[in-house]
Structures are given as structure tokens and as C-alpha cells.
N, C-alpha and C. Protein backbone atom coordinates (compact mmCIF):
# COMPACT_ATOMS: atom_id res chain seq x y z
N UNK A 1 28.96 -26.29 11.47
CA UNK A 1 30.33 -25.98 11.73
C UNK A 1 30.69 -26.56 13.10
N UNK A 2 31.84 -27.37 13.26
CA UNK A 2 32.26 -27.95 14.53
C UNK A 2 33.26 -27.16 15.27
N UNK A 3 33.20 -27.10 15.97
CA UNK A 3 33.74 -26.22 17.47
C UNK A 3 35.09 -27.02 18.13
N UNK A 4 36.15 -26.26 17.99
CA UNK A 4 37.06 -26.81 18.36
C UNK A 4 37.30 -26.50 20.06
N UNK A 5 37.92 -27.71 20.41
CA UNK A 5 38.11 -27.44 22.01
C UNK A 5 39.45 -27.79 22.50
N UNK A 6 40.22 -26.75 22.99
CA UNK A 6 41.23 -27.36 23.48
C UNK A 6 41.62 -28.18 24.72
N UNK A 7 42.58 -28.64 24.95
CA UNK A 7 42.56 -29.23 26.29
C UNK A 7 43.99 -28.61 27.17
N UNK A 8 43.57 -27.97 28.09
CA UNK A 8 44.55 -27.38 28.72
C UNK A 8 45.66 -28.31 29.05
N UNK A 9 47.13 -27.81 29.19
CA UNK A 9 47.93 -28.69 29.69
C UNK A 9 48.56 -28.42 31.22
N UNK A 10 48.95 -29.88 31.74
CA UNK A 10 49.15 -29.48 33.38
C UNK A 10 50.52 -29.03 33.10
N UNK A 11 51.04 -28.55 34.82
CA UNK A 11 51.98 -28.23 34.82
C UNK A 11 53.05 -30.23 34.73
N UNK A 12 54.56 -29.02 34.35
CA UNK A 12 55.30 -30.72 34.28
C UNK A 12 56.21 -30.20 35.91
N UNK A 13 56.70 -31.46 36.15
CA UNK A 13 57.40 -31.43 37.45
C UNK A 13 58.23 -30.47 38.29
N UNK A 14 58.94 -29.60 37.38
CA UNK A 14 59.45 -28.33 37.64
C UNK A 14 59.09 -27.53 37.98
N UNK A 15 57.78 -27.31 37.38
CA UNK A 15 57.10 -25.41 37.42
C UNK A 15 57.01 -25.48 38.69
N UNK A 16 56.77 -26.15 39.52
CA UNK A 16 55.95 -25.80 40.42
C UNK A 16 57.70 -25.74 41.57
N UNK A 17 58.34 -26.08 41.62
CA UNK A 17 59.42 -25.90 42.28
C UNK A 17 60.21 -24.65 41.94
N UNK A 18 60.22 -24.28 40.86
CA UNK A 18 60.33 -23.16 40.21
C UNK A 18 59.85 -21.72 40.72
N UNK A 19 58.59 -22.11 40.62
CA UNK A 19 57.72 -21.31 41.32
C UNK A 19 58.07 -20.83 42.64
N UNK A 20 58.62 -21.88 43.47
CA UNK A 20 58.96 -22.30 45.20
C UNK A 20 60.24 -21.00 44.83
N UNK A 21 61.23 -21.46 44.33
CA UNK A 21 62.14 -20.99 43.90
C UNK A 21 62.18 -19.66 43.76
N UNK A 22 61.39 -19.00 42.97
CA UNK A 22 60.99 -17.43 42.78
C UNK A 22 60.54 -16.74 43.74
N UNK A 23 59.56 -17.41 44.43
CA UNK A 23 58.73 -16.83 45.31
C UNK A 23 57.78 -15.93 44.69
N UNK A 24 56.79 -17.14 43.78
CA UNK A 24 55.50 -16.47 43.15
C UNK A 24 54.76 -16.62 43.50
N UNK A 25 53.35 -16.13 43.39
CA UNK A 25 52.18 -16.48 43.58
C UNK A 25 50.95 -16.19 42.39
N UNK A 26 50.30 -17.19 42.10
CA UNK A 26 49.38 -16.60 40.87
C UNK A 26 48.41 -15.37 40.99
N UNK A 27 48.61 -14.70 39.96
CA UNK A 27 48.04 -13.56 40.24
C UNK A 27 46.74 -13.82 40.72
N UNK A 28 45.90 -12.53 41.37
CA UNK A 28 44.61 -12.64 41.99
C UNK A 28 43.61 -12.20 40.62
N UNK A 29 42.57 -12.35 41.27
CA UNK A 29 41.35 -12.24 40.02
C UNK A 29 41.10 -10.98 39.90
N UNK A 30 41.45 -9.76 40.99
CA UNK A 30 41.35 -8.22 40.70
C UNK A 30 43.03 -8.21 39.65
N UNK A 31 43.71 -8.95 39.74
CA UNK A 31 45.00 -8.48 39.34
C UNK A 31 44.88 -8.87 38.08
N UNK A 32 43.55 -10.10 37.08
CA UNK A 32 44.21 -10.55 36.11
C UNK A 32 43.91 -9.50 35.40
N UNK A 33 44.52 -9.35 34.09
CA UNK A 33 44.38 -8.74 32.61
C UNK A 33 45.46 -7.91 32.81
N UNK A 34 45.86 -7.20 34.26
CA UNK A 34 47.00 -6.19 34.44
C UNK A 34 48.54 -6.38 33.95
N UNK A 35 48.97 -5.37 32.90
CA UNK A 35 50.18 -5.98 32.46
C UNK A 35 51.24 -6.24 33.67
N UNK A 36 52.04 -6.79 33.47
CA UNK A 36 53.02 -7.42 34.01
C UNK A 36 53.92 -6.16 35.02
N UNK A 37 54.34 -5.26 33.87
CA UNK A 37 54.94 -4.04 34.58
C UNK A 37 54.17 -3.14 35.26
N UNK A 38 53.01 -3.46 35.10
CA UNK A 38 52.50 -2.77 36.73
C UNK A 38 51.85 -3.84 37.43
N UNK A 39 52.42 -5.16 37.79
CA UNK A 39 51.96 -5.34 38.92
C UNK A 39 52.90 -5.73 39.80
N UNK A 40 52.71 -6.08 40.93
CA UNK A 40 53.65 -5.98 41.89
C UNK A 40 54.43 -7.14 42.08
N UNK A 41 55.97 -7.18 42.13
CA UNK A 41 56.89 -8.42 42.86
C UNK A 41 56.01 -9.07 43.14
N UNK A 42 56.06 -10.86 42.77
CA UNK A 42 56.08 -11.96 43.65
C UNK A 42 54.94 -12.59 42.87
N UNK A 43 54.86 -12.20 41.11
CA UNK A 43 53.59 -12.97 40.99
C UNK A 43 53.81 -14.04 39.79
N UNK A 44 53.05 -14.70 39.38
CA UNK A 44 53.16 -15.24 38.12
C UNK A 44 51.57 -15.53 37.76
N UNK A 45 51.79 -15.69 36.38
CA UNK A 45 50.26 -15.71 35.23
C UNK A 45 50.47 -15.92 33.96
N UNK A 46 49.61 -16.56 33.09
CA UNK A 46 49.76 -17.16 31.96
C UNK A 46 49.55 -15.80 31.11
N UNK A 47 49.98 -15.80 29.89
CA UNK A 47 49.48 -15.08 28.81
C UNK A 47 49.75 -15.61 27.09
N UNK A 48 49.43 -14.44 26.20
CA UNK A 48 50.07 -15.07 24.61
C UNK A 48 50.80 -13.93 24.26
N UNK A 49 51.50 -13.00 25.08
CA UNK A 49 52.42 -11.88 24.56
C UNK A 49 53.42 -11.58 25.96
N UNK A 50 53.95 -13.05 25.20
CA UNK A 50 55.68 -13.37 26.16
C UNK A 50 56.28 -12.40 25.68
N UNK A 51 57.07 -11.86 27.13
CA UNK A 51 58.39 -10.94 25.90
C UNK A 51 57.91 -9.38 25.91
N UNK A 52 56.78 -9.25 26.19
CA UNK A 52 56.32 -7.76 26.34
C UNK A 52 56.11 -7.03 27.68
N UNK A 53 56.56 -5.86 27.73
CA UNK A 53 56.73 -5.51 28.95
C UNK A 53 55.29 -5.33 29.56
N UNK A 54 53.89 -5.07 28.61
CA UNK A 54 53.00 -4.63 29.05
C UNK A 54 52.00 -6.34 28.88
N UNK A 55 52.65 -7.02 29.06
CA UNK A 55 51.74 -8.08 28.92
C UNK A 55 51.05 -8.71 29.91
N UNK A 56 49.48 -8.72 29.54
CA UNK A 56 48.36 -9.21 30.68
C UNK A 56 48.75 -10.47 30.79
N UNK A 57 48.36 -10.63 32.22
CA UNK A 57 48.98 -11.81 33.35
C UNK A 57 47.09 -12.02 33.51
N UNK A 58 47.29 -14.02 33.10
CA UNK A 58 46.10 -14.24 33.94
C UNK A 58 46.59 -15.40 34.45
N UNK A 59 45.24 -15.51 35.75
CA UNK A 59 45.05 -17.00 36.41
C UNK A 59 45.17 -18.31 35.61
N UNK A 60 44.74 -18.34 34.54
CA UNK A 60 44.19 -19.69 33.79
C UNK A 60 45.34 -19.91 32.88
N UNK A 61 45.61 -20.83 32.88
CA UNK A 61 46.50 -21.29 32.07
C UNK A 61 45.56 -21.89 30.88
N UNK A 62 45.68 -20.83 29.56
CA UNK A 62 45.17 -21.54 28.13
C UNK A 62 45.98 -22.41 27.38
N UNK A 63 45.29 -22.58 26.49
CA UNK A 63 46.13 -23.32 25.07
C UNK A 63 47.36 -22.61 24.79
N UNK A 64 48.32 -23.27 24.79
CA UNK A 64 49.88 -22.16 24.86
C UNK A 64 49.82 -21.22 24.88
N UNK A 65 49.49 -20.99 26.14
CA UNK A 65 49.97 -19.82 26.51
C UNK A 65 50.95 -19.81 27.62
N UNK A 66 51.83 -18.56 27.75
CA UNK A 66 53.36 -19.19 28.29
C UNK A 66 53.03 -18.29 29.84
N UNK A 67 53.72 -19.17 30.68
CA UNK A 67 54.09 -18.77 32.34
C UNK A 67 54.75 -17.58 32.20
N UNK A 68 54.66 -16.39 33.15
CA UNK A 68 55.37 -15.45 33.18
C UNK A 68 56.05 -15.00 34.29
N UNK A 69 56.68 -14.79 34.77
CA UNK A 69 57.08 -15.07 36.49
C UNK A 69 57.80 -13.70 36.88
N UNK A 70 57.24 -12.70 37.78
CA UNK A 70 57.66 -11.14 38.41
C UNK A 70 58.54 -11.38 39.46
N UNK A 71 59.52 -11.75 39.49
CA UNK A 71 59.93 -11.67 41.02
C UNK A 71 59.91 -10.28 41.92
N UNK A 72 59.77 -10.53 43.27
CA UNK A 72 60.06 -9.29 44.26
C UNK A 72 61.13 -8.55 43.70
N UNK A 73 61.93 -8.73 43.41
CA UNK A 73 63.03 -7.48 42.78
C UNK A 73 62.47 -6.94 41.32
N UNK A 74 61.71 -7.26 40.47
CA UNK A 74 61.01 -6.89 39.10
C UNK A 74 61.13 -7.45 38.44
N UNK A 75 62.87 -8.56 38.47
CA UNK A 75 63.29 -9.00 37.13
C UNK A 75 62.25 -9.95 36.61
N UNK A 76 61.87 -9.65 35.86
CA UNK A 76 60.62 -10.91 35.03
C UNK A 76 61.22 -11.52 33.78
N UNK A 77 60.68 -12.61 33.79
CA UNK A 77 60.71 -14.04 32.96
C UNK A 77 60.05 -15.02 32.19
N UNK A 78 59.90 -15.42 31.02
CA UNK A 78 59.32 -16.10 30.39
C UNK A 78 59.42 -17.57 30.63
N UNK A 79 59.10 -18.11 31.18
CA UNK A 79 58.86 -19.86 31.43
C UNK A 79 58.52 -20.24 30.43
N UNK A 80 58.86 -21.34 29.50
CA UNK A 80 59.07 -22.03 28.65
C UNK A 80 59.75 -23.00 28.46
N UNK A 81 59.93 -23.92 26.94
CA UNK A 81 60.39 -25.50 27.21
C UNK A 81 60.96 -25.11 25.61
N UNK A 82 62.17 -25.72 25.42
CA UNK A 82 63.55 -25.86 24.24
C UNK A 82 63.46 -27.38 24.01
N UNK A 83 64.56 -27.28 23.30
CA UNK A 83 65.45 -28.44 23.12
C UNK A 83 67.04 -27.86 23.91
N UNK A 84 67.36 -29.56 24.36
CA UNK A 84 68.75 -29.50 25.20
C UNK A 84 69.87 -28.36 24.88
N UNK A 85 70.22 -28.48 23.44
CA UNK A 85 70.95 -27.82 22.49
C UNK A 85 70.91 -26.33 22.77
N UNK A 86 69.78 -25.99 22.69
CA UNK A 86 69.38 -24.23 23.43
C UNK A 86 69.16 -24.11 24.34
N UNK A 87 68.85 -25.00 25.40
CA UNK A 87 69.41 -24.83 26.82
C UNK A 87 70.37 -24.30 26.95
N UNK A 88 71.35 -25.54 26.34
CA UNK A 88 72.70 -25.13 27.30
C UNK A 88 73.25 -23.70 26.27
N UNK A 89 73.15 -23.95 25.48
CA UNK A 89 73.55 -22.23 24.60
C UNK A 89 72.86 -21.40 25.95
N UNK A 90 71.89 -20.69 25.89
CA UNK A 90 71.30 -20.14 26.88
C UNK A 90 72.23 -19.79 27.74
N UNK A 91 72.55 -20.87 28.70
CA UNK A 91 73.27 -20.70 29.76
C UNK A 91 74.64 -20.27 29.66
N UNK A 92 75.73 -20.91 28.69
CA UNK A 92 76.84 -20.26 28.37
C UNK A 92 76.83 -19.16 27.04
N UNK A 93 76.07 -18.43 26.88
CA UNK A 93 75.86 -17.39 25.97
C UNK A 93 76.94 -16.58 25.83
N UNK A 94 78.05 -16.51 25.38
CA UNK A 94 79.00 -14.83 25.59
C UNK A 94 78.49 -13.72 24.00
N UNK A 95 77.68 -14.34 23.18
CA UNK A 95 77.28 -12.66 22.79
C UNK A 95 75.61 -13.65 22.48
N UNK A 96 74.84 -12.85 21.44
CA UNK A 96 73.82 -12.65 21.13
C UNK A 96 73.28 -13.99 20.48
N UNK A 97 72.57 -14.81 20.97
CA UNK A 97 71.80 -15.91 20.79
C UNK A 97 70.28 -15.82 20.42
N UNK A 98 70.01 -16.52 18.91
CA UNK A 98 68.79 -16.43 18.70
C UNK A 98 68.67 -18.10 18.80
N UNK A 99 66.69 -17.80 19.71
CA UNK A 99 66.35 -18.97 20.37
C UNK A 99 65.40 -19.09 20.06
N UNK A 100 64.39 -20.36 20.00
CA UNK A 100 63.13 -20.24 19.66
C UNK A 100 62.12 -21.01 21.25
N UNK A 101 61.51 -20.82 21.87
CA UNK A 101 61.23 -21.65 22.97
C UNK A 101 59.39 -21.92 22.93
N UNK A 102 59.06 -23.35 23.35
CA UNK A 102 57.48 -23.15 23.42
C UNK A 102 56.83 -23.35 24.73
N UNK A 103 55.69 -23.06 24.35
CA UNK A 103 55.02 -22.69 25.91
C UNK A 103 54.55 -24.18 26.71
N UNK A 104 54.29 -24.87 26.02
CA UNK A 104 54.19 -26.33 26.29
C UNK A 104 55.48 -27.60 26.08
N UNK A 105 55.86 -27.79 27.11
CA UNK A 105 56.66 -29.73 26.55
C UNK A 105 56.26 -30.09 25.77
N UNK A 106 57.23 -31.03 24.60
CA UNK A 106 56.67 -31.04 23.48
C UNK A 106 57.77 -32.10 23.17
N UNK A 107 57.63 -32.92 22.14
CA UNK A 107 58.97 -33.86 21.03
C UNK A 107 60.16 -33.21 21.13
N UNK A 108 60.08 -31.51 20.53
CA UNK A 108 61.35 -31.16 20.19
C UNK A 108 61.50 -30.12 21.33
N UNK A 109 60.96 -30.12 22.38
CA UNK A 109 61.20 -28.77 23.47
C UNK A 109 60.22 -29.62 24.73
N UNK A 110 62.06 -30.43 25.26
CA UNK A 110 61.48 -30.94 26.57
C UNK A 110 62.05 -29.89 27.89
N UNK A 111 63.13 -29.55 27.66
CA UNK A 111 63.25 -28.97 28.54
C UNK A 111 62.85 -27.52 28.96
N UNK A 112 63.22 -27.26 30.23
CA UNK A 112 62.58 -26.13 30.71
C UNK A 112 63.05 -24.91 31.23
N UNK A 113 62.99 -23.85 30.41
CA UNK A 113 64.06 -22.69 30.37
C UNK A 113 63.53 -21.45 31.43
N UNK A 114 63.81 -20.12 31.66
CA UNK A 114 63.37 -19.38 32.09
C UNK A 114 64.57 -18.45 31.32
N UNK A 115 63.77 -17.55 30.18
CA UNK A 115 64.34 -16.24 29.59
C UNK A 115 63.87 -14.84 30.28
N UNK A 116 65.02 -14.50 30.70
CA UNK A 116 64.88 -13.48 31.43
C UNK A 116 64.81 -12.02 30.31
N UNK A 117 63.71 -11.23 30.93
CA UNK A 117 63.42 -10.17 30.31
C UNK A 117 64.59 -9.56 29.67
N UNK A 118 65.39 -9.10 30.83
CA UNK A 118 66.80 -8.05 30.16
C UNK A 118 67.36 -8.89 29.58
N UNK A 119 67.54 -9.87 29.23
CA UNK A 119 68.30 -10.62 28.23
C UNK A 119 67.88 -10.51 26.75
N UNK A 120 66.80 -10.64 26.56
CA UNK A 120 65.68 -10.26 25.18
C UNK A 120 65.82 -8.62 24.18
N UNK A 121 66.93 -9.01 23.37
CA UNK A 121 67.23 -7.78 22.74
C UNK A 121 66.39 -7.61 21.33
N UNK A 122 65.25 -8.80 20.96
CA UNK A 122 64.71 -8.56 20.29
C UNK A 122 63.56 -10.11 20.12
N UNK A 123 62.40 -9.80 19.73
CA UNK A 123 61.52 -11.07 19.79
C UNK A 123 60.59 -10.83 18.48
N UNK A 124 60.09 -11.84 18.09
CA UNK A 124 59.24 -12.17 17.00
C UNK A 124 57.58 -13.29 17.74
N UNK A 125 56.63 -12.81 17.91
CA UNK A 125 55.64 -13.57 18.15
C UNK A 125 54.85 -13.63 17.04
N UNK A 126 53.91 -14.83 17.20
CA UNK A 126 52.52 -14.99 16.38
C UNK A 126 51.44 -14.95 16.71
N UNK A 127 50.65 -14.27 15.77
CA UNK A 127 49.12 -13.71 16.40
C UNK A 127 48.56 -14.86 16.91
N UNK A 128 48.31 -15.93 16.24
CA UNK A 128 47.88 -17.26 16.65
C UNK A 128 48.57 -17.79 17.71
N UNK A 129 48.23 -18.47 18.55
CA UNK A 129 48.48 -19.54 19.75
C UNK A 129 49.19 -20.92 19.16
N UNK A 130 48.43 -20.88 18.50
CA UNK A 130 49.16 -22.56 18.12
C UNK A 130 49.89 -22.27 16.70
N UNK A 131 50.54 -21.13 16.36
CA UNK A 131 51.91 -20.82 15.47
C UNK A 131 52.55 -21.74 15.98
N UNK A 132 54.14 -20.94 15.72
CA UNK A 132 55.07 -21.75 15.94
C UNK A 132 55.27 -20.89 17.53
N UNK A 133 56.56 -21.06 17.90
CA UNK A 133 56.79 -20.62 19.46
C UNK A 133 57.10 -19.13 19.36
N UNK A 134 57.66 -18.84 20.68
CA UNK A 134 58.33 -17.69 20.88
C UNK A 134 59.76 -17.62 20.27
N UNK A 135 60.11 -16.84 19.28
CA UNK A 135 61.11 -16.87 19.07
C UNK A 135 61.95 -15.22 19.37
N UNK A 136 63.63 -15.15 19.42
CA UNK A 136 63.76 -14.18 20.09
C UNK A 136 64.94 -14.05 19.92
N UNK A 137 65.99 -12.76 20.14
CA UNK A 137 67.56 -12.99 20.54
C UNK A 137 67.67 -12.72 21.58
N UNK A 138 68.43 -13.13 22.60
CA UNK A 138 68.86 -13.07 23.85
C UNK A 138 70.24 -13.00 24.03
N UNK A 139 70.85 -11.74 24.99
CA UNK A 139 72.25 -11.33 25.23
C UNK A 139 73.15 -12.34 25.75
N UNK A 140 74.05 -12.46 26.27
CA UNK A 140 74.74 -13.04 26.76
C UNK A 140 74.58 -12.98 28.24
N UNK A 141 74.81 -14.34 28.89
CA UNK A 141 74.89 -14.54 30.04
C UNK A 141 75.60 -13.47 31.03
């Protein structure tokens, strides 16, 4: 039986300004596995249960698995990549938008979103990693 291996992906040009932007820092190695809502302002960490309030934050960025970003005030965020089309929906939203976003750049999801927690009035994930993406409804702007 052959052993599959993935190959992690880097960050693309944004995250990391993004990051600047938030004022994150990757979580520490006592902090990983800790869900999100208890740990403290100012961090970010990969996981595969975007969208959940109790979701473990780690150091390592796996096989899609999506950025999660705490700011100092709490509001937390899913980092992820669309297509243009649900971008800009996103941004001018006036009621309830269902979106689908993935954790990696990709053909059909170049760009690069940040769904904010309170916006997420309802989400659908897959047990598997390499399903399809995060999909979700999100409120209005």
C-alpha cells in the first residue's frame, strides 16, 4: 500500500500583510490545539474546523487547512481564497449571502477573503480536507 504525502502550501503575497494588518502572531506551541475562543487577542493558526467557535488553532499550516485570525478586540476570522464574483458580493452584501471559500489559491478561488465570524449565520464543512471548501451564509455587510 502506497502512502500518500502532501505538500504543504506557502503563504501567497497578502497573508502576510494581512497578518501586519491584524496584529497577529502565530500561536505558541503551549497555545496549539486550544480552541480559538479561549485564547487570547492577537493570534492566528491553521486548522480544518473554520467557522467554529471552539476550533483548535495550530502552528503548522497542513493540507487545507484554513488561517484563522483572533484579533485583540476577539472579532475572529476565517482567511481564505474565492472567486472575484464572491468577493465583491461579500463586500456589498445588504442581506444573507451564501458563499463557498477555499483554504488554498486555486483556478477558481484566487482571491483572498477574510469572513468574519459574526457574519456566519450558518456553515456546512467536510470531514475530509481535501472535500470541497468551506461553504456558509454570511449576513450582510
Amino acid at each position: 500500500m502506497s502512502r500518500v504525502v502532501y505538500t504543504n502550501t506557502a503563504d501567497t503575497v497578502d497573508q502576510e500583510p494581512l497578518r501586519a494588518i491584524h496584529q497577529v502572531r502565530i500561536v505558541t506551541e503551549q497555545e496549539e490545539g486550544t480552541p480559538v475562543n479561549q485564547l487570547p487577542g492577537g493570534v492566528y493558526g491553521f486548522t480544518y474546523s473554520p467557522g467554529l467557535l471552539n476550533a483548535p488553532l495550530f502552528a503548522a499550516r497542513r493540507y487545507r487547512s484554513y488561517e484563522i485570525h483572533k484579533l485583540a478586540n476577539g472579532d475572529t476570522f476565517v482567511v481564505a481564497f474565492t472567486d472575484a464574483d464572491t468577493a465583491r458580493l461579500m463586500e456589498t452584501a445588504i442581506s444573507d449571502v451564501a458563499i463557498q471559500v477555499e483554504p488554498e489559491p486555486g483556478e477558481r478561488a484566487s482571491v483572498l477573503v477574510k469572513v468574519p465570524y459574526s457574519r456566519i449565520r450558518h456553515h456546512r464543512q467536510y470531514a475530509a480536507p481535501n472535500q470541497e471548501g468551506f461553504r456558509a451564509t454570511v449576513g450582510p455587510v
